[in-house]
C-alpha atoms as a PDB file:
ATOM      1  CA  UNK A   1     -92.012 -11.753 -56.448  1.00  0.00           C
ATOM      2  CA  UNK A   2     -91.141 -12.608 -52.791  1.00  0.00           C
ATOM      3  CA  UNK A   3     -88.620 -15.399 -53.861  1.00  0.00           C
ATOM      4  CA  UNK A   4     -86.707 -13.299 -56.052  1.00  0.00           C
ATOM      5  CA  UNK A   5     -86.502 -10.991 -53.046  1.00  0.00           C
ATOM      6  CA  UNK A   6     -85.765 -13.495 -50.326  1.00  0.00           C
ATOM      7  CA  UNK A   7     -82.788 -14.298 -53.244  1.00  0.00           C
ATOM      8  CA  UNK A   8     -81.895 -10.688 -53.239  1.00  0.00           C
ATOM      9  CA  UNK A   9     -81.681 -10.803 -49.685  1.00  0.00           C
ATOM     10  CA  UNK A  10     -79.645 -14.031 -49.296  1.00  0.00           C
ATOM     11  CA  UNK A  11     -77.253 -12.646 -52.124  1.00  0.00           C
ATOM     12  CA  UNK A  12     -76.479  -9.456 -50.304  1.00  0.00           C
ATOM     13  CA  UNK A  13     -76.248 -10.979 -46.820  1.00  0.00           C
ATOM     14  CA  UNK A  14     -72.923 -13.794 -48.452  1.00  0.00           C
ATOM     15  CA  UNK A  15     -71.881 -10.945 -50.189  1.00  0.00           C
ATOM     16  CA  UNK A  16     -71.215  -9.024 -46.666  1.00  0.00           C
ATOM     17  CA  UNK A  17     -70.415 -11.981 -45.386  1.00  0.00           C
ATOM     18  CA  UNK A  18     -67.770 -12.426 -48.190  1.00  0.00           C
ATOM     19  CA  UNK A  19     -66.768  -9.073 -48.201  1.00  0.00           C
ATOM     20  CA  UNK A  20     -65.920  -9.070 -44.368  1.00  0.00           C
ATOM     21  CA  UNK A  21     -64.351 -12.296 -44.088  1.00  0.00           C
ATOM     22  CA  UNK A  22     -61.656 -10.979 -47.106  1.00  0.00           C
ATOM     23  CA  UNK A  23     -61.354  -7.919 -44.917  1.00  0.00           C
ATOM     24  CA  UNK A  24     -60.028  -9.723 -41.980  1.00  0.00           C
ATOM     25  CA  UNK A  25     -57.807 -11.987 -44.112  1.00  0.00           C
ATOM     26  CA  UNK A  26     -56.775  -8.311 -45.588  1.00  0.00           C
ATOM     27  CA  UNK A  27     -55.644  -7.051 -41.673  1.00  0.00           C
ATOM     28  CA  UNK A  28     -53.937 -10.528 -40.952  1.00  0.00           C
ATOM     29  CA  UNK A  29     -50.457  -9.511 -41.195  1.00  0.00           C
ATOM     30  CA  UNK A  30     -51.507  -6.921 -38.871  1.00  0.00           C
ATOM     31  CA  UNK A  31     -53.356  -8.846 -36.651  1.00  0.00           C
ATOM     32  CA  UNK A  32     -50.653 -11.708 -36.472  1.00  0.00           C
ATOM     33  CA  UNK A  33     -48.052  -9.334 -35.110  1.00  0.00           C
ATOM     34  CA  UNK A  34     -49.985  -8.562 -32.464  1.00  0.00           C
ATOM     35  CA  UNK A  35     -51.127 -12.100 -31.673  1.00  0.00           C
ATOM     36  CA  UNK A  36     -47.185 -12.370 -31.976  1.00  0.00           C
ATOM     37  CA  UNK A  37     -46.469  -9.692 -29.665  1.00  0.00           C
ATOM     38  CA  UNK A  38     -49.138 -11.320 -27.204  1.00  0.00           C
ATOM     39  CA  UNK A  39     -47.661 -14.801 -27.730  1.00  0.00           C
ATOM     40  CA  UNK A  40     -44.013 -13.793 -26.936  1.00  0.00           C
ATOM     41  CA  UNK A  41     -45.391 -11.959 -23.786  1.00  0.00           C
ATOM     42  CA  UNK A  42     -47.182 -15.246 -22.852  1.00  0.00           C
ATOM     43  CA  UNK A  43     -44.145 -17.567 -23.004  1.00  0.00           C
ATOM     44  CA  UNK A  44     -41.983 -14.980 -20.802  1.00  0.00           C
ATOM     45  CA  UNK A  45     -44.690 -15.010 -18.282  1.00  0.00           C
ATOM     46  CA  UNK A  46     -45.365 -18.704 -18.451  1.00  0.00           C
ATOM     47  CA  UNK A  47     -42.025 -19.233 -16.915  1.00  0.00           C
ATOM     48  CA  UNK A  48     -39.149 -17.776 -14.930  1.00  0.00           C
ATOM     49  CA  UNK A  49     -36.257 -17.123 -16.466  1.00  0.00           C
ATOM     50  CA  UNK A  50     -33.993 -19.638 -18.116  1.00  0.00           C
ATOM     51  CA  UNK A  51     -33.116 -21.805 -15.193  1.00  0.00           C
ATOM     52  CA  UNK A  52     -28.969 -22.244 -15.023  1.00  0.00           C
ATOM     53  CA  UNK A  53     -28.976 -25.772 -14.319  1.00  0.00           C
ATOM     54  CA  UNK A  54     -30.697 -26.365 -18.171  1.00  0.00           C
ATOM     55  CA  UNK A  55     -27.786 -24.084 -19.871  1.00  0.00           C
ATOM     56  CA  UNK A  56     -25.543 -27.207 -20.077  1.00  0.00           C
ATOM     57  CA  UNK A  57     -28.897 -29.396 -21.767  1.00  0.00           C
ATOM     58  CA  UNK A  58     -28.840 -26.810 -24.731  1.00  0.00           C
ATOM     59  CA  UNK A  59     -29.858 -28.604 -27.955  1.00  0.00           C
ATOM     60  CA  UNK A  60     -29.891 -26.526 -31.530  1.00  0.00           C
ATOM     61  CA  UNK A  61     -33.348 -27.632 -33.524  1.00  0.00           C
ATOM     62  CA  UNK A  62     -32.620 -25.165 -36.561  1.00  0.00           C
ATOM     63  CA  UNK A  63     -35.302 -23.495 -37.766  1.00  0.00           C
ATOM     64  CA  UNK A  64     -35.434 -24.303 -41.445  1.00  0.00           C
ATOM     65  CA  UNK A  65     -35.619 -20.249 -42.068  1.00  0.00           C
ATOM     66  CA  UNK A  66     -36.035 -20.890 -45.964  1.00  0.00           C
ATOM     67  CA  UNK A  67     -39.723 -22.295 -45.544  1.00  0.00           C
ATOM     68  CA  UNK A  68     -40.923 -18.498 -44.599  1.00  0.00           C
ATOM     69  CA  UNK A  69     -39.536 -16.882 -47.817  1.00  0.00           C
ATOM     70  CA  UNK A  70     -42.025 -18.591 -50.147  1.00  0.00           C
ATOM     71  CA  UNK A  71     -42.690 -16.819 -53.575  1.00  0.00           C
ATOM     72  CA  UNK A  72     -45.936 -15.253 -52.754  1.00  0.00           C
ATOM     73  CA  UNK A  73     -47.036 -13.703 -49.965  1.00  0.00           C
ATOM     74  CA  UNK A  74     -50.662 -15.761 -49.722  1.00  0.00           C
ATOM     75  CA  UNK A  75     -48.064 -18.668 -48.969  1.00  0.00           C
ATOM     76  CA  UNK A  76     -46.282 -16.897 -45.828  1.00  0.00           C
ATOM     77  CA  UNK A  77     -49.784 -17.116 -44.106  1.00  0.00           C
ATOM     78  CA  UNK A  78     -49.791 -21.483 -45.268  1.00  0.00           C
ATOM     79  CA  UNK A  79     -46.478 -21.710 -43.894  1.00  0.00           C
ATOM     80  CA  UNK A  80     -47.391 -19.850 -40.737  1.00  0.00           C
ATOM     81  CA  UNK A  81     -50.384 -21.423 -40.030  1.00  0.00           C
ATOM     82  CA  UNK A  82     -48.593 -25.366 -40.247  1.00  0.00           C
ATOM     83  CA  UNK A  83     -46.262 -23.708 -37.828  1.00  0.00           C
ATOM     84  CA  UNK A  84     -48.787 -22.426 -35.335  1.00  0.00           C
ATOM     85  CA  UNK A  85     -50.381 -26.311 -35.377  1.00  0.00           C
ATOM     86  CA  UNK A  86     -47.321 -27.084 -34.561  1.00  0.00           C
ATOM     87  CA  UNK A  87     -46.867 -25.433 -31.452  1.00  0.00           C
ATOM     88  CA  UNK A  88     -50.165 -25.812 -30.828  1.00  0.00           C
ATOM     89  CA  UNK A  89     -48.992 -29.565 -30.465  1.00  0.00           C
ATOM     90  CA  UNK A  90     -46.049 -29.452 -28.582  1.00  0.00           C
ATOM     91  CA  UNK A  91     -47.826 -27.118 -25.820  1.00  0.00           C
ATOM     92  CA  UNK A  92     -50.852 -29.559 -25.597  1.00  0.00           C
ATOM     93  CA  UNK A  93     -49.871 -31.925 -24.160  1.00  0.00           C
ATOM     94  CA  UNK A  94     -47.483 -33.989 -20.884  1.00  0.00           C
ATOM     95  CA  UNK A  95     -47.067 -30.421 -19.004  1.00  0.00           C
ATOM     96  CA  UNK A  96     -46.801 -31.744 -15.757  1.00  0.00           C
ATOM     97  CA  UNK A  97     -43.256 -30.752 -14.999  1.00  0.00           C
ATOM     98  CA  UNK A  98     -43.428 -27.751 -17.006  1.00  0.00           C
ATOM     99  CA  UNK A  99     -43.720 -25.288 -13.596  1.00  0.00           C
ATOM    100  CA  UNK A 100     -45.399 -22.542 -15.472  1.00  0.00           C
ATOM    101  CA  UNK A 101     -48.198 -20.270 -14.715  1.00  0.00           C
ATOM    102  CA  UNK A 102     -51.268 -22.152 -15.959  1.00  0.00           C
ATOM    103  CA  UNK A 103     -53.148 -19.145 -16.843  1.00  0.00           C
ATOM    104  CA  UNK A 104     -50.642 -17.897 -19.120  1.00  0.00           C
ATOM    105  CA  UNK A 105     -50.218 -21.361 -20.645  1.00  0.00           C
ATOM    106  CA  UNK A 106     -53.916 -21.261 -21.671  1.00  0.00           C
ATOM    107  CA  UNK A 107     -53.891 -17.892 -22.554  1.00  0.00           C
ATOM    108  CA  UNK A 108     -50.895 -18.644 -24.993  1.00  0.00           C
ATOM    109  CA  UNK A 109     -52.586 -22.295 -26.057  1.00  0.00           C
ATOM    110  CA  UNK A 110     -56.217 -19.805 -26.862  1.00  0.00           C
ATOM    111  CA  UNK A 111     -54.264 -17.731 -28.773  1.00  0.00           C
ATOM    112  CA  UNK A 112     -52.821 -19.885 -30.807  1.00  0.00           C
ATOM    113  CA  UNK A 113     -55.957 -21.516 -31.973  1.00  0.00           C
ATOM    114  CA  UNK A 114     -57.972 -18.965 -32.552  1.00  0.00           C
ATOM    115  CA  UNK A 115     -55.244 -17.925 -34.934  1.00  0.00           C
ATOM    116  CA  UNK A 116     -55.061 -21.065 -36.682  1.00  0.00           C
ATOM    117  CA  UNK A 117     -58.842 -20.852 -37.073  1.00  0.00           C
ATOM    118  CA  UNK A 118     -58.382 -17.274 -39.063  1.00  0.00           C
ATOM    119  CA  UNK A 119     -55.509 -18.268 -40.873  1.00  0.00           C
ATOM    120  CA  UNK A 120     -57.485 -21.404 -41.825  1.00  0.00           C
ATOM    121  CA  UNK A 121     -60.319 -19.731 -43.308  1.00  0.00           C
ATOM    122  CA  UNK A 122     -58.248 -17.010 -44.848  1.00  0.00           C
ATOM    123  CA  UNK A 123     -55.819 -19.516 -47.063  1.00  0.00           C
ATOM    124  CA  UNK A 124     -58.259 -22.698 -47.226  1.00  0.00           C
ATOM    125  CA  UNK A 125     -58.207 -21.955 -51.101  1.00  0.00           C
ATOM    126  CA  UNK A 126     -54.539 -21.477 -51.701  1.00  0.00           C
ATOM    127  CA  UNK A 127     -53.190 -24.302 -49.426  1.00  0.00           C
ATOM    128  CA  UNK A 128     -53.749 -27.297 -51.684  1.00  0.00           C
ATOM    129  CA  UNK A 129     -51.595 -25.789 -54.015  1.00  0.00           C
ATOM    130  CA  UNK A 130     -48.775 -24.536 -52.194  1.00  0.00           C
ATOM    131  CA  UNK A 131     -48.349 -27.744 -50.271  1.00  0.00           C
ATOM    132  CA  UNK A 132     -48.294 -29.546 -54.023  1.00  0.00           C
ATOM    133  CA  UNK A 133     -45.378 -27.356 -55.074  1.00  0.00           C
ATOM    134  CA  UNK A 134     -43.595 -27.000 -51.226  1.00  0.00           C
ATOM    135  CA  UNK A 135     -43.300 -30.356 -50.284  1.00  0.00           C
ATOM    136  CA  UNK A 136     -39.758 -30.272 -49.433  1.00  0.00           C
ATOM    137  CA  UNK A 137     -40.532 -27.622 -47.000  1.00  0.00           C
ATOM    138  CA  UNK A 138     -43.493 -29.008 -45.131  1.00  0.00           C
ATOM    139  CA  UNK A 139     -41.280 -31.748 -44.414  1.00  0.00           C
ATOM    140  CA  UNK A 140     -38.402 -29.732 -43.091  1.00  0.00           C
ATOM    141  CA  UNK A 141     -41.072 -27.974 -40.861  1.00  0.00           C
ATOM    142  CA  UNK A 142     -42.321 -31.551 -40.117  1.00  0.00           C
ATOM    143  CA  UNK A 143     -38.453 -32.718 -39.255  1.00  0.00           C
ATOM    144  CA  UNK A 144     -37.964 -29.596 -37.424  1.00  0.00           C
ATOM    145  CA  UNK A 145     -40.616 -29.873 -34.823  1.00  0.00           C
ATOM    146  CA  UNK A 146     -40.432 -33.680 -34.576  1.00  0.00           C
ATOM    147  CA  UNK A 147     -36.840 -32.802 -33.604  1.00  0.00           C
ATOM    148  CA  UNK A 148     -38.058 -30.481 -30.650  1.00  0.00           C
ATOM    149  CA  UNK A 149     -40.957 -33.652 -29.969  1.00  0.00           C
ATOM    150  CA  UNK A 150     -38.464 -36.372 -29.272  1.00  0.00           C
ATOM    151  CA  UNK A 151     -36.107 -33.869 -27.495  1.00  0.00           C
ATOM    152  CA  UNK A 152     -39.075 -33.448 -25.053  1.00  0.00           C
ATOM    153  CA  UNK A 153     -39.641 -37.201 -25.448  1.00  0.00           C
ATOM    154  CA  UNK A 154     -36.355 -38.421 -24.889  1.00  0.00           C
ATOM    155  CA  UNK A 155     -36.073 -36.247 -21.607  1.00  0.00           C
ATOM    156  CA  UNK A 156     -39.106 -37.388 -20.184  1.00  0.00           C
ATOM    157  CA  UNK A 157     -40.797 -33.686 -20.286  1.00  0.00           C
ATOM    158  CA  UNK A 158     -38.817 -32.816 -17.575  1.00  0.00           C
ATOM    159  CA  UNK A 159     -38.455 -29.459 -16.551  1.00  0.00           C
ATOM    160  CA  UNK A 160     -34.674 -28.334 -18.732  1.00  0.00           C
ATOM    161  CA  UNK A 161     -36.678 -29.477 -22.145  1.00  0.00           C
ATOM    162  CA  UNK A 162     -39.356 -27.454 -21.357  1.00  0.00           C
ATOM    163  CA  UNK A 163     -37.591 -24.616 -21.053  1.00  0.00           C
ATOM    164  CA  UNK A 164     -35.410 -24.919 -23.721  1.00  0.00           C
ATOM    165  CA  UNK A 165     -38.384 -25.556 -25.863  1.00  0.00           C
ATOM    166  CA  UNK A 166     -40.232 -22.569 -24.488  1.00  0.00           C
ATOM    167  CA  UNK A 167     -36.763 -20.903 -25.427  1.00  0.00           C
ATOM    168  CA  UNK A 168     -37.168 -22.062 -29.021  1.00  0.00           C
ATOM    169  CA  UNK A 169     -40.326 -21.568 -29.285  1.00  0.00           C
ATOM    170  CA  UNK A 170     -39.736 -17.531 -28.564  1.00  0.00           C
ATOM    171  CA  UNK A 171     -36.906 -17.721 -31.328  1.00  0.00           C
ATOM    172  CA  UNK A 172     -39.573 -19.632 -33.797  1.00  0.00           C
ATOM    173  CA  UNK A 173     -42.412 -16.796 -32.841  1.00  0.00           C
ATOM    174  CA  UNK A 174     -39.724 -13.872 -33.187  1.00  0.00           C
ATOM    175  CA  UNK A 175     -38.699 -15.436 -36.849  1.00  0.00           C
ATOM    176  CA  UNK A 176     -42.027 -15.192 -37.879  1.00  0.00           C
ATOM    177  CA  UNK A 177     -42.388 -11.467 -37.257  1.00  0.00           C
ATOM    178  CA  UNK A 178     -39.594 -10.508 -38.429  1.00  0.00           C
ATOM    179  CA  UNK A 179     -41.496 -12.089 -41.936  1.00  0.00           C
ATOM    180  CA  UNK A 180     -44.584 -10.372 -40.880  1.00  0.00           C
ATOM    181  CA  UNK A 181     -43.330  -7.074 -40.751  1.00  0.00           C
ATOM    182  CA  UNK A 182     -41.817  -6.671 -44.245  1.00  0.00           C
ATOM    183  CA  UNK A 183     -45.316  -8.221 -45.608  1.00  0.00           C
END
């Protein structure tokens, strides 16, 4: 009798557990615009504003905007979450002449990992899938932000590429809530 109870009892705790964890992936959209919101405040008070001297340095990466109008909506959150590593990526690494506020760096870094982390649990089932059939655009996103890694590459990290990564970077995050708000 106790085992089949102790069962019981395990059953209804991953059922919770279940139950709560598809909750959260059920407030992500919701969630992510405010993580958005957060992120977009982060990046304007990492740094100044657009220093002059880097206007003439502008470089266009072009977002490949088709990759966040996938068929279903489960995909969006795929898609979003390969472009969150991604900036995870660039802003993780050969910051020294970035001169931005360090809190608001890590801040922005945090919250950009703990979002992959949701987003990971929430479409671990769907992604192997999705990445089958959307090849082509995992490799755009791939091209896209290997694009804005030489840049930074190719200028050394200095200061200009910084910024005008930081500058795409905003345009990236505000493209992706403009998809999360008609979710």
């Amino acid at each position: 009798i106790m085992n089949a109870f102790g069962l019981i009892q395990i059953g209804l705790i991953l059922l919770c557990i279940t139950t709560i964890s598809s909750l959260q992936c059920n407030h992500l959209p919701l969630q992510q615009r405010k993580v958005i919101e957060n992120s977009l405040q982060l990046l304007d008070k990492m740094g100044k504003k657009f220093p002059q001297q880097c206007l003439r340095e502008k470089m266009s990466f072009r977002f490949p905007e088709q990759v966040l109008k996938p068929r279903q909506k489960e995909n969006v959150k795929v898609v979003i979450e390969e472009i969150f590593q991604h900036i995870f990526y660039i802003f993780s690494k050969n910051l020294t002449l970035a001169t931005w506020d360090g809190t608001a760096l890590e801040q922005f870094q945090n919250g950009l990992y703990q979002q992959i982390e949701q987003l990971e649990a929430c479409v671990i089932k769907k992604q192997t899938h999705y990445f089958r059939s959307k090849e082509v655009n995992r490799l755009k996103l791939k091209k896209y932000f290997q694009k804005i890694d030489c840049f930074l590459k190719d200028k050394q990290h200095n200061l200009c590429s910084w910024e005008i990564s930081r500058a795409e970077m905003r345009r990236c995050l505000q493209l992706i809530d403009k998809v999360i708000r008609k979710l």
